[in-house]
C-alpha atoms as a PDB file:
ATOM      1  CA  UNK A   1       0.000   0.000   0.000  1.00  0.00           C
ATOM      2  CA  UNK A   2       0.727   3.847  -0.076  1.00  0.00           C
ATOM      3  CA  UNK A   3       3.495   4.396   2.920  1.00  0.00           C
ATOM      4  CA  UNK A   4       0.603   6.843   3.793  1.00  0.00           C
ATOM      5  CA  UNK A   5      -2.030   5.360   4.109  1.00  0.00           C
ATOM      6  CA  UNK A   6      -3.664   4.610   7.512  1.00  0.00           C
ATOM      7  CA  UNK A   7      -4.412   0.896   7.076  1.00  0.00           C
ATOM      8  CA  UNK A   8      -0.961  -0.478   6.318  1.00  0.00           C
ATOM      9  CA  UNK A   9      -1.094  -1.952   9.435  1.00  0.00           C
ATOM     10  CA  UNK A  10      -3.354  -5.529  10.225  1.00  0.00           C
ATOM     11  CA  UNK A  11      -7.070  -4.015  11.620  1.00  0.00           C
ATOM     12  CA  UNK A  12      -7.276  -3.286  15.510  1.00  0.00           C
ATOM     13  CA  UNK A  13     -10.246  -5.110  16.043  1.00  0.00           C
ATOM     14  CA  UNK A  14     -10.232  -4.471  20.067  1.00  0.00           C
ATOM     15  CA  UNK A  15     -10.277  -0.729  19.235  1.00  0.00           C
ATOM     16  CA  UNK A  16     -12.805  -0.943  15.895  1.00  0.00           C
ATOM     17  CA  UNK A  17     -14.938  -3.035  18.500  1.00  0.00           C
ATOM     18  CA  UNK A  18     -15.218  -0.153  20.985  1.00  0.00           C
ATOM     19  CA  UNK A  19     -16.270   2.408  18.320  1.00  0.00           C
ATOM     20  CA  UNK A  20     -18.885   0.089  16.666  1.00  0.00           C
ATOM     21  CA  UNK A  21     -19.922  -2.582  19.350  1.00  0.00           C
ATOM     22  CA  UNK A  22     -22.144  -4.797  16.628  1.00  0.00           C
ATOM     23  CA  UNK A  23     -18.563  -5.602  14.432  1.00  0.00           C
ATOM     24  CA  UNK A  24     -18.182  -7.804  17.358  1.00  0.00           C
ATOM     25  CA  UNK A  25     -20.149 -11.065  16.645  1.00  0.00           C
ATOM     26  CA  UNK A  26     -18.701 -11.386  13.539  1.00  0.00           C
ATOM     27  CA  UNK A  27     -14.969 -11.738  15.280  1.00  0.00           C
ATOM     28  CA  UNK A  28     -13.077 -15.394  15.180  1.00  0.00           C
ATOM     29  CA  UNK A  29     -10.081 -16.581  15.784  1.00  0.00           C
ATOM     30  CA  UNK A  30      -9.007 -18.179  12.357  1.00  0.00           C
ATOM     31  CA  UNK A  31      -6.141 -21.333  12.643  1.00  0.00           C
ATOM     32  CA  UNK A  32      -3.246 -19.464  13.797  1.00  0.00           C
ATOM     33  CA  UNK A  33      -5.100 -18.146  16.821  1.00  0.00           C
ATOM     34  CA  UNK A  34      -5.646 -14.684  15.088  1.00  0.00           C
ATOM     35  CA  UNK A  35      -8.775 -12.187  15.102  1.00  0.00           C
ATOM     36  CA  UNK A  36     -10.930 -12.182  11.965  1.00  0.00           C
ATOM     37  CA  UNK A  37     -13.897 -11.624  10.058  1.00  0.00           C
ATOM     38  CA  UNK A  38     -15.535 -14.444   7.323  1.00  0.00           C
ATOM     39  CA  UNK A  39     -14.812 -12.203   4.562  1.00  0.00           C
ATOM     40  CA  UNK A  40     -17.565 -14.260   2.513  1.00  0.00           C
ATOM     41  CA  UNK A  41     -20.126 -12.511   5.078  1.00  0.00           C
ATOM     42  CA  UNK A  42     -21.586  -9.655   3.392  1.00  0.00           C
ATOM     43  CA  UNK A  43     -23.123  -8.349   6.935  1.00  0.00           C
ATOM     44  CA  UNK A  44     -19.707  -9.093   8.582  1.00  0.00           C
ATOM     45  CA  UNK A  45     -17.739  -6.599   5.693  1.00  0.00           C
ATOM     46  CA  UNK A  46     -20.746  -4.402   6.182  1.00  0.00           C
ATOM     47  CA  UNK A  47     -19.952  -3.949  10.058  1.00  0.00           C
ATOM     48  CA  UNK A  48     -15.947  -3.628   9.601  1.00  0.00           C
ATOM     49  CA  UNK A  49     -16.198  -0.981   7.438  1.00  0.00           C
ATOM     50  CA  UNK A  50     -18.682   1.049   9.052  1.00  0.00           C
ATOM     51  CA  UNK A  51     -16.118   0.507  12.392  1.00  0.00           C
ATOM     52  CA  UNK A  52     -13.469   1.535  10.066  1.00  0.00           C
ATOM     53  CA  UNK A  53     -15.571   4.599   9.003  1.00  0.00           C
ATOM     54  CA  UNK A  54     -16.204   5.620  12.231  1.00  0.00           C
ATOM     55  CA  UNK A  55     -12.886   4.971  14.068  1.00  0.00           C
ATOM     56  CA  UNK A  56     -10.568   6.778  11.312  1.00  0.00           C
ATOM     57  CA  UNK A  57     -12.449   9.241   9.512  1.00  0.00           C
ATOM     58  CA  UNK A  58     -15.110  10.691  12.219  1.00  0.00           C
ATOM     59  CA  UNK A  59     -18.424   9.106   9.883  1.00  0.00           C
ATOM     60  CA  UNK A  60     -21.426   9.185  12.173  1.00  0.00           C
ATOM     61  CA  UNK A  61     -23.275   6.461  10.107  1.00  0.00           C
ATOM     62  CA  UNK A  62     -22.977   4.326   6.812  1.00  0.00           C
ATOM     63  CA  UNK A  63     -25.458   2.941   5.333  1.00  0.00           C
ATOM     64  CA  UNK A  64     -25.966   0.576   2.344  1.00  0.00           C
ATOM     65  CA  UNK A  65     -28.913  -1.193   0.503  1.00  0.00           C
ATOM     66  CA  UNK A  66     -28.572  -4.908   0.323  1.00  0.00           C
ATOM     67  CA  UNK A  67     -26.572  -6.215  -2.566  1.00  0.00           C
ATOM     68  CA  UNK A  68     -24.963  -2.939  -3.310  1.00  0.00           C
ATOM     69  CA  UNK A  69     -21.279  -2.930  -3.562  1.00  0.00           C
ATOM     70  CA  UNK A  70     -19.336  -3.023  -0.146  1.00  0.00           C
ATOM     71  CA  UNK A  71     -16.012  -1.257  -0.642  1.00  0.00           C
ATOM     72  CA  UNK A  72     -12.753  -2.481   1.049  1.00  0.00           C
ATOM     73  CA  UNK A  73     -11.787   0.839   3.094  1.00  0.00           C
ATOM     74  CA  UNK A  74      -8.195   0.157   2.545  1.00  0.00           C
ATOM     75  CA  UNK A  75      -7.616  -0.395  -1.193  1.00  0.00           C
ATOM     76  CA  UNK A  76      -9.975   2.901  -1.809  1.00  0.00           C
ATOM     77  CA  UNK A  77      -7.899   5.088   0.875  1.00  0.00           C
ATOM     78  CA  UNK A  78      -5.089   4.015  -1.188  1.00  0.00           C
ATOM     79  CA  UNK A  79      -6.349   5.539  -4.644  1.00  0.00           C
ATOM     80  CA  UNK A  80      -6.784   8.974  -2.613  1.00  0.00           C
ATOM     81  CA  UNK A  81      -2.863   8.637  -1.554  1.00  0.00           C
ATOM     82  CA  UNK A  82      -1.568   8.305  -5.120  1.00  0.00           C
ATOM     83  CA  UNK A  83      -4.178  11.407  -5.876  1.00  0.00           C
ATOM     84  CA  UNK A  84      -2.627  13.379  -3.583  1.00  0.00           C
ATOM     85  CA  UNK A  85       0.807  12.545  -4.920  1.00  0.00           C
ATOM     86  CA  UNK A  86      -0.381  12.888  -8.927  1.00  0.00           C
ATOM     87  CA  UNK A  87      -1.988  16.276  -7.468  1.00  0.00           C
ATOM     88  CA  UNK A  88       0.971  17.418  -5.751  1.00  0.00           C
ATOM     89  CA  UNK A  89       3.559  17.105  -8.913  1.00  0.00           C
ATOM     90  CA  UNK A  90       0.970  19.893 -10.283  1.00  0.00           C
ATOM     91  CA  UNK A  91       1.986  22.103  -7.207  1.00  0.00           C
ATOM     92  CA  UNK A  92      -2.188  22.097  -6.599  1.00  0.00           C
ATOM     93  CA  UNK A  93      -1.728  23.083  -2.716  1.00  0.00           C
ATOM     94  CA  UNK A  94      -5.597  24.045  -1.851  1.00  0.00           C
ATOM     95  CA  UNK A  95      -9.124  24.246  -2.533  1.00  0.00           C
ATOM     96  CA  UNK A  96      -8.734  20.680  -4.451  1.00  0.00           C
ATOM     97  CA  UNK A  97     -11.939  19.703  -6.442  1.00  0.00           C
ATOM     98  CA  UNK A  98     -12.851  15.935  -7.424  1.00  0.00           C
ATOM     99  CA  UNK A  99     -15.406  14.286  -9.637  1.00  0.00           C
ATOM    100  CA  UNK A 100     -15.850  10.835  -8.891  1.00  0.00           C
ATOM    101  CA  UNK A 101     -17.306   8.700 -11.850  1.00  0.00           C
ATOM    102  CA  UNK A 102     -19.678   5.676 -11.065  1.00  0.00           C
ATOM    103  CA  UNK A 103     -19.791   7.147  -7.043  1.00  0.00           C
ATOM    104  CA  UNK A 104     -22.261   4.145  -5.725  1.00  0.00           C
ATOM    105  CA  UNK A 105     -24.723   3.930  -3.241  1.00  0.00           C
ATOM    106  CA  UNK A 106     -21.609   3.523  -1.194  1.00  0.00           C
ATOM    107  CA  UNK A 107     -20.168   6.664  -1.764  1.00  0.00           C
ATOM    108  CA  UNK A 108     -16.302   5.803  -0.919  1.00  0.00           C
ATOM    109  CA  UNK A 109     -14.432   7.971  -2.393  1.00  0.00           C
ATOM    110  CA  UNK A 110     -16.142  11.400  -1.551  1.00  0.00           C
ATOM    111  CA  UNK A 111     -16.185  10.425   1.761  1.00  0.00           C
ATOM    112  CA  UNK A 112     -12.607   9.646   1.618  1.00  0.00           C
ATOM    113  CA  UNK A 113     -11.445  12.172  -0.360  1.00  0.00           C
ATOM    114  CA  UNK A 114     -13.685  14.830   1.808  1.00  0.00           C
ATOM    115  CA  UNK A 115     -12.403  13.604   5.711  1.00  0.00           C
ATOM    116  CA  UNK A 116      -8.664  12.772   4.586  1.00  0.00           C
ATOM    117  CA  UNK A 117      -7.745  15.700   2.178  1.00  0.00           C
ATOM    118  CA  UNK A 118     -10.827  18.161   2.664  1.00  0.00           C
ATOM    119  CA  UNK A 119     -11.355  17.815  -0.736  1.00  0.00           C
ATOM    120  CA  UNK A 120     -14.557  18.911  -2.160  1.00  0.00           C
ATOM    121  CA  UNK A 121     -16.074  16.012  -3.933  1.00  0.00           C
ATOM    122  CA  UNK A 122     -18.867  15.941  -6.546  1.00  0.00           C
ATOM    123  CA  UNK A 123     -19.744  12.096  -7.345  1.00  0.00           C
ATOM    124  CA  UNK A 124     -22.083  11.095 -10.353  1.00  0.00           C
ATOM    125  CA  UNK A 125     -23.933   8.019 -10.952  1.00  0.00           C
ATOM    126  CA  UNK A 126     -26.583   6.628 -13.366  1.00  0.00           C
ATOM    127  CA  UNK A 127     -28.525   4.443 -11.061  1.00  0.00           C
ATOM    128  CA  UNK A 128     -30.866   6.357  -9.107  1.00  0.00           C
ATOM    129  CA  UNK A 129     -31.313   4.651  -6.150  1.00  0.00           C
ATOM    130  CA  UNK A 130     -27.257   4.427  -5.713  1.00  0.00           C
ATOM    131  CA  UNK A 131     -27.485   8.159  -5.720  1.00  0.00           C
ATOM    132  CA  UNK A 132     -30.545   8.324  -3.479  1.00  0.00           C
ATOM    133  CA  UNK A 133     -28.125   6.250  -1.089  1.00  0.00           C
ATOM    134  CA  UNK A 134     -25.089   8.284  -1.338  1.00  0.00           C
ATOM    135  CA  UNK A 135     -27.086  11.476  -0.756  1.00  0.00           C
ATOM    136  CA  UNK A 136     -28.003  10.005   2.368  1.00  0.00           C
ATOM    137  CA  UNK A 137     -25.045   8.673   3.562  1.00  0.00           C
ATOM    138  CA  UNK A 138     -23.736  12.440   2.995  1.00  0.00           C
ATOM    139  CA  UNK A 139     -26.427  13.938   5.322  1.00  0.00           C
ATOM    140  CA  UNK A 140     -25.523  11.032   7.618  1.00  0.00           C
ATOM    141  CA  UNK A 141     -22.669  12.976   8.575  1.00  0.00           C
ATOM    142  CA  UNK A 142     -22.781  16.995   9.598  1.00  0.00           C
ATOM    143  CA  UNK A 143     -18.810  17.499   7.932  1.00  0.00           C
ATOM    144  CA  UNK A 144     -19.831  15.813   4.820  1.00  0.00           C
ATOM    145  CA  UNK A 145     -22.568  18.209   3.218  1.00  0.00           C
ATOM    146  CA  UNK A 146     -20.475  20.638   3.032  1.00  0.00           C
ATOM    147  CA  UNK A 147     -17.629  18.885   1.173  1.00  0.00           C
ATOM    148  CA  UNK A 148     -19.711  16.534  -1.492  1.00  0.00           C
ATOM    149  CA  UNK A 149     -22.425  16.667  -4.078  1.00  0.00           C
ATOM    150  CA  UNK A 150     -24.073  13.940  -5.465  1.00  0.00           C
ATOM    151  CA  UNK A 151     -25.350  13.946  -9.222  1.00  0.00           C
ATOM    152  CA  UNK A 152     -27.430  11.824 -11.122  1.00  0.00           C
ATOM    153  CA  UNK A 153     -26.182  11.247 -14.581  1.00  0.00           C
ATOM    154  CA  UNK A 154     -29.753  10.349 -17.139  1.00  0.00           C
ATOM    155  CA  UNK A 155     -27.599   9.062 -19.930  1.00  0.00           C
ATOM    156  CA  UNK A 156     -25.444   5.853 -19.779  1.00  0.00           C
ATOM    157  CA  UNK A 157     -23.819   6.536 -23.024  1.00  0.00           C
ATOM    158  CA  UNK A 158     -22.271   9.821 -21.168  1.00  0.00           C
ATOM    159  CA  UNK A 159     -19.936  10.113 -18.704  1.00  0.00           C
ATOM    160  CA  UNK A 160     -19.099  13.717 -18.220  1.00  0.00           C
ATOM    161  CA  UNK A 161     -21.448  15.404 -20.665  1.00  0.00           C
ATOM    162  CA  UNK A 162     -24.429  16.464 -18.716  1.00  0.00           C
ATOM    163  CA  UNK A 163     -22.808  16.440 -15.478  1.00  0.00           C
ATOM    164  CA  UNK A 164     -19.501  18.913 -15.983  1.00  0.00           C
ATOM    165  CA  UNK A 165     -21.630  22.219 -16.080  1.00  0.00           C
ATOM    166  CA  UNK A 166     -20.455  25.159 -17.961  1.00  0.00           C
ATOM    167  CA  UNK A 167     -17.595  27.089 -15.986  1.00  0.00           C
ATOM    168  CA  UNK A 168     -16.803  24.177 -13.827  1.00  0.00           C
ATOM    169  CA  UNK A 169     -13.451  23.239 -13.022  1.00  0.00           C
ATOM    170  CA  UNK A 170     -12.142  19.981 -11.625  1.00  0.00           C
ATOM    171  CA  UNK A 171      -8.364  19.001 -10.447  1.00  0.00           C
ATOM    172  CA  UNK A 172      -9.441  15.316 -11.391  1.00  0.00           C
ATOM    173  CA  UNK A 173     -11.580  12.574 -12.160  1.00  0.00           C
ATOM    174  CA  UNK A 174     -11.805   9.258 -10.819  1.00  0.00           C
ATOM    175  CA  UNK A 175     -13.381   6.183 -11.764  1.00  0.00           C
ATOM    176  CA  UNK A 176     -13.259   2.651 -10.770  1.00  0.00           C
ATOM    177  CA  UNK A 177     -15.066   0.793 -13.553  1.00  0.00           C
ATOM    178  CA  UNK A 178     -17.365  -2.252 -13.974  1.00  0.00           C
ATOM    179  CA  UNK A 179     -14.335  -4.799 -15.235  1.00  0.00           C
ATOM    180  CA  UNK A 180     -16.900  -7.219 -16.203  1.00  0.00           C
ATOM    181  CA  UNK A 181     -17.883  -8.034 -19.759  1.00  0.00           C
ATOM    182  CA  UNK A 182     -21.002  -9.722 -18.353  1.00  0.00           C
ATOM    183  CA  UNK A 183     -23.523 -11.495 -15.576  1.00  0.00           C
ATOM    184  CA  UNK A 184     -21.612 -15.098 -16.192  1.00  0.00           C
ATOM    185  CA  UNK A 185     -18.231 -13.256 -15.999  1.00  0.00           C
ATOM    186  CA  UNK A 186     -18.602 -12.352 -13.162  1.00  0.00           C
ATOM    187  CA  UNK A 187     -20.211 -14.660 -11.410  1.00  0.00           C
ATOM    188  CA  UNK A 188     -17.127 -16.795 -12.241  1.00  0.00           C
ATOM    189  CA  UNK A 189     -15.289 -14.065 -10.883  1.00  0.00           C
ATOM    190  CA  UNK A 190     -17.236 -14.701  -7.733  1.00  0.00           C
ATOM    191  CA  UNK A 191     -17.258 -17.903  -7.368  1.00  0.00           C
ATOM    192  CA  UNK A 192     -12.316 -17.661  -8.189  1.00  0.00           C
ATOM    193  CA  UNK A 193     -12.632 -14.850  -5.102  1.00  0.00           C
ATOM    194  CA  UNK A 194     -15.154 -17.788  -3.022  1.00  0.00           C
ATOM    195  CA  UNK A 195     -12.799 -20.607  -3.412  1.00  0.00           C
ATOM    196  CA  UNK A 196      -9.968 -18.214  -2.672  1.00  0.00           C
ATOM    197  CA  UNK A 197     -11.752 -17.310   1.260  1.00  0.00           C
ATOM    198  CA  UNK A 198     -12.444 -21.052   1.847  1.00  0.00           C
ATOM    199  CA  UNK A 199     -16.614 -20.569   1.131  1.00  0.00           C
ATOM    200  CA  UNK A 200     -18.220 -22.398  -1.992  1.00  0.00           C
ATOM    201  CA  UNK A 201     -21.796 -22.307   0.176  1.00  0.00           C
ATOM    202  CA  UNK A 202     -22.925 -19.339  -1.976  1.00  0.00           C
ATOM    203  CA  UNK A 203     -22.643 -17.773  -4.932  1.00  0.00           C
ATOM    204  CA  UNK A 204     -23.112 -14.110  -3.838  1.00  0.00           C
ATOM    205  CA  UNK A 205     -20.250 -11.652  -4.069  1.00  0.00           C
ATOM    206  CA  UNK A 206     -18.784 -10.855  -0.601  1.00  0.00           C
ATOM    207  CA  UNK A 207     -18.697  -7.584  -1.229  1.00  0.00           C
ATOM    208  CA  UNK A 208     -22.277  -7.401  -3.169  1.00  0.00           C
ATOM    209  CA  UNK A 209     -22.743  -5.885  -6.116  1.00  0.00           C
ATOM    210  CA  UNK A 210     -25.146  -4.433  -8.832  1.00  0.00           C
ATOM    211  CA  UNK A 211     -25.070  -5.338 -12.588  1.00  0.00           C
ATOM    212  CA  UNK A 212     -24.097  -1.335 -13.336  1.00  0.00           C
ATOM    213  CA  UNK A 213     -21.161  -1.647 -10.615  1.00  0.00           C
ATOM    214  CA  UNK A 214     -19.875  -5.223 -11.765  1.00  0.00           C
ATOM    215  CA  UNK A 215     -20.400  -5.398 -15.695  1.00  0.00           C
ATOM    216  CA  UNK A 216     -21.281  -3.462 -18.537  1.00  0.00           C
ATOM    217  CA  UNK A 217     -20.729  -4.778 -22.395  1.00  0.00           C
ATOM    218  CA  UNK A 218     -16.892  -4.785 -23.470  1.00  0.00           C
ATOM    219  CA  UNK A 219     -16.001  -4.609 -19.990  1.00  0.00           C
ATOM    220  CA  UNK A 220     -13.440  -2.115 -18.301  1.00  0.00           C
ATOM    221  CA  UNK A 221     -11.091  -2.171 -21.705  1.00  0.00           C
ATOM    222  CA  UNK A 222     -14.281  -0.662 -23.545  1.00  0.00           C
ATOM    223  CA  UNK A 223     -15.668   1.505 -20.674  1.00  0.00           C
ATOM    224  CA  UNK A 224     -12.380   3.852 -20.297  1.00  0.00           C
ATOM    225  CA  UNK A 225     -11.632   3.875 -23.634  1.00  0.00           C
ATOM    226  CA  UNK A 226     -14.910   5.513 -23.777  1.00  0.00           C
ATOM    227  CA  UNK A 227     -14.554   7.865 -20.801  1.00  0.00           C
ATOM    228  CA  UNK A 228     -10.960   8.728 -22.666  1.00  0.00           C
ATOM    229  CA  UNK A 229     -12.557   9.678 -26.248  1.00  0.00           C
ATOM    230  CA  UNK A 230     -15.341  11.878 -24.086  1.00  0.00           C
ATOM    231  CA  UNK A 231     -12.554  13.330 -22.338  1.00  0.00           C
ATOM    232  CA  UNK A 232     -11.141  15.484 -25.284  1.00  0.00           C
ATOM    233  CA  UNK A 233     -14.665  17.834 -24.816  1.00  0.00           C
ATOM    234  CA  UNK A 234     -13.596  18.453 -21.271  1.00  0.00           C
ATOM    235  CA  UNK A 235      -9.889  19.428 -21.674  1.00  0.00           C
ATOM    236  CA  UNK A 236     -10.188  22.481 -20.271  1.00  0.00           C
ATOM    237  CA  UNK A 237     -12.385  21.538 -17.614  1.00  0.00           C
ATOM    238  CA  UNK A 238     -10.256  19.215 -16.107  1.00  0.00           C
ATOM    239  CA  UNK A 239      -6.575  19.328 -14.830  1.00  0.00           C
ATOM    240  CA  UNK A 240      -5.933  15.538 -14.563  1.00  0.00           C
ATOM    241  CA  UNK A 241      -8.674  12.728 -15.535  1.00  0.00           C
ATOM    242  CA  UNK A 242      -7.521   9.382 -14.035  1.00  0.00           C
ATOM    243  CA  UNK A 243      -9.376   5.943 -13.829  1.00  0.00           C
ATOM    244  CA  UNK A 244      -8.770   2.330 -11.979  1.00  0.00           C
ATOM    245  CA  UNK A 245      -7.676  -0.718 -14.247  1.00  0.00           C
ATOM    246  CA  UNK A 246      -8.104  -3.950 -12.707  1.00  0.00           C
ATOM    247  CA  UNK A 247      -6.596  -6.287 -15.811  1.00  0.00           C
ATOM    248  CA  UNK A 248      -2.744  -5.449 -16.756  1.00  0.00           C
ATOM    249  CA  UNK A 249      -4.128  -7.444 -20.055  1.00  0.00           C
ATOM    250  CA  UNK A 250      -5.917  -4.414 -20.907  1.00  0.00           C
ATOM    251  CA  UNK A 251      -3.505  -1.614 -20.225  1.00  0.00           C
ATOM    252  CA  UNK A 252      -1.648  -1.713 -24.331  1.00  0.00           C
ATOM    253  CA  UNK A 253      -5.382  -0.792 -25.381  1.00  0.00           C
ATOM    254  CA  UNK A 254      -5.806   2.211 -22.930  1.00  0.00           C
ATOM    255  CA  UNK A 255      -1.974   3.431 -23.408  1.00  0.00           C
ATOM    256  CA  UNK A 256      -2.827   3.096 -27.573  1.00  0.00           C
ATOM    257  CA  UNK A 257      -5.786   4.914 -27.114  1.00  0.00           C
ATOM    258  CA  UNK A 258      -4.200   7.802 -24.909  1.00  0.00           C
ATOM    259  CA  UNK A 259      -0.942   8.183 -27.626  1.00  0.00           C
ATOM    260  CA  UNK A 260      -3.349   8.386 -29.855  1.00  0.00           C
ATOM    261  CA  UNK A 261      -4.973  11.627 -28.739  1.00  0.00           C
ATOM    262  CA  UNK A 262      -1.987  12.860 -27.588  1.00  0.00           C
ATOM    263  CA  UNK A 263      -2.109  12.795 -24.078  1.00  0.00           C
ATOM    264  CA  UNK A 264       0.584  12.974 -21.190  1.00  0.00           C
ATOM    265  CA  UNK A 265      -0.053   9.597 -19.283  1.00  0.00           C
ATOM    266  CA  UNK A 266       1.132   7.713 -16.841  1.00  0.00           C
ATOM    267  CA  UNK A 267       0.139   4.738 -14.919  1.00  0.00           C
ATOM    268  CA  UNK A 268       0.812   3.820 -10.948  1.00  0.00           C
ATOM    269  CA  UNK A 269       0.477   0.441 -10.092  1.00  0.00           C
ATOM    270  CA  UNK A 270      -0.847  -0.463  -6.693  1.00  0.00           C
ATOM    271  CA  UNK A 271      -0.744  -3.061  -4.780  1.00  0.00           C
ATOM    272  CA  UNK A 272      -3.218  -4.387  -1.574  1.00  0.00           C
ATOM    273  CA  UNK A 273      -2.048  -7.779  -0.501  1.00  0.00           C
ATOM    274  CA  UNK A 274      -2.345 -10.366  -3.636  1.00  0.00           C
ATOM    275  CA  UNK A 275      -4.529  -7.941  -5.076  1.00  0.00           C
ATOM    276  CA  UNK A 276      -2.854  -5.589  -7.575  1.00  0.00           C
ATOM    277  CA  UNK A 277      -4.450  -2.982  -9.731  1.00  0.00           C
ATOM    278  CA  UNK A 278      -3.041   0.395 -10.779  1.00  0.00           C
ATOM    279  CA  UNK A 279      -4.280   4.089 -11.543  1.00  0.00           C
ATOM    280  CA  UNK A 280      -4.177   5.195 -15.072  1.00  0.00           C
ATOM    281  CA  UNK A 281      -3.634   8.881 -15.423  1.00  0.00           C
ATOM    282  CA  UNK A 282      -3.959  11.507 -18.522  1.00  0.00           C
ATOM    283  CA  UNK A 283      -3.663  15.469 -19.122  1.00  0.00           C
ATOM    284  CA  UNK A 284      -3.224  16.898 -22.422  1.00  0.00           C
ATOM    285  CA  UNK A 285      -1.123  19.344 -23.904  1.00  0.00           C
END
């Protein structure tokens, strides 16, 4: 992880336990006589990260609707890190402003972005009740309302356009997109993660999930090749646009794409555990 970030270290459960008493049931001591959650339990990842929520970044309450996507704290908090360090090569010292593409009901990375940096945070989605959600989860929270907006975006073949008003101006974008190219996909992709915490009993993501958060057609290779084309129109409207990429197979498409509109790029890979991922980046001249 980021040397900054907060969770480098194994979670505290005694401490996350005494600011969110109902994480408790779900602890167990796994084989080596260590404290743990089932990380198949979708109630159990629920109640760690609204502990986690609470404890480190002062959130009253988080809330989510069932089978929504449940976001691990850590591996977000680390996309906000390499922000800040992207940001800070720009000599951007205050007054930061983010867009976050595809925000969820969950509403992560405002929230993140908001109670680590103070950043003010607009975050966009095209599923209504996700945005119904994430509204609430802002009002949840008295520091929150005044840091993040949340924006329903009409048109799924748009990603900025409709949303980036005139005379708007953001530092960045972010965006972790669906990486799915469909239902089956990822319900294999499921059932690999299953396997890999010891629980073929279900089939249900642990973290949850909804069809426009897990999949869309062409998958994640198609999706930011999209958001890059659409990003020409907002040039001047943006200082940095950057985007997730969960496959490394996919990263010659998105670097072809990006020399081929002539774009300064770079791409920071990340790391949480055996997971790995990395943060592709673009400005242009």
């Amino acid at each position: 992880m980021h040397p900054n970030n907060i969770h480098n270290d194994s979670y505290d459960f005694e401490v996350l336990i005494k600011t969110h008493n109902e994480l408790g049931k779900f602890i167990h001591l796994n084989k080596y006589q260590t404290e743990t959650i089932d990380f198949s339990n979708q109630e159990a990842v629920l109640h760690l990260n609204k502990a986690l929520l609470k404890h480190y970044y002062g959130i009253t309450d988080w809330i989510l609707p069932k089978n929504y996507l449940c976001p691990p704290i850590p591996g977000r908090a680390d996309y906000i890190y390499n922000l800040k360090d992207l940001l800070a090569n720009d000599t951007i010292k205050n007054d930061i402003k983010g867009l976050d593409i595809g925000v969820g009901a969950n509403c992560i990375y405002p929230i993140l972005g908001s109670q680590i940096y103070n950043w003010k945070m607009v975050g966009v989605d095209s599923n209504e009740i996700a945005v119904k959600n994430a509204q609430a989860n802002v009002k949840l929270t008295k520091n929150l309302i005044k840091n993040i907006e949340i924006r329903h975006q009409p048109d799924n073949s748009q990603i900025f356009k409709g949303i980036i008003k005139e005379k708007e101006y953001y530092h960045f974008t972010m965006c972790n997109p669906p990486f799915h190219n469909s239902k089956e996909d990822a319900t294999k992709g499921s059932i690999r993660k299953l396997k890999n915490l010891h629980n073929t009993k279900t089939l249900e993501l642990n973290f949850g999930g909804q069809p426009n958060e897990l999949w869309c057609n062409g998958g994640e290779a198609l999706f930011i090749k999209r958001m890059i084309k659409q990003s020409v129109e907002f040039k001047s409207q943006v200082g940095l646009f950057t985007t997730l990429l969960s496959k490394n197979e996919n990263l010659p498409k998105i670097i072809k794409q990006l020399t081929k509109l002539n774009t300064n790029h770079q791409v920071i890979e990340m790391s949480q555990g055996n997971k790995k991922s990395r943060i592709v980046a673009w400005k242009f001249n």
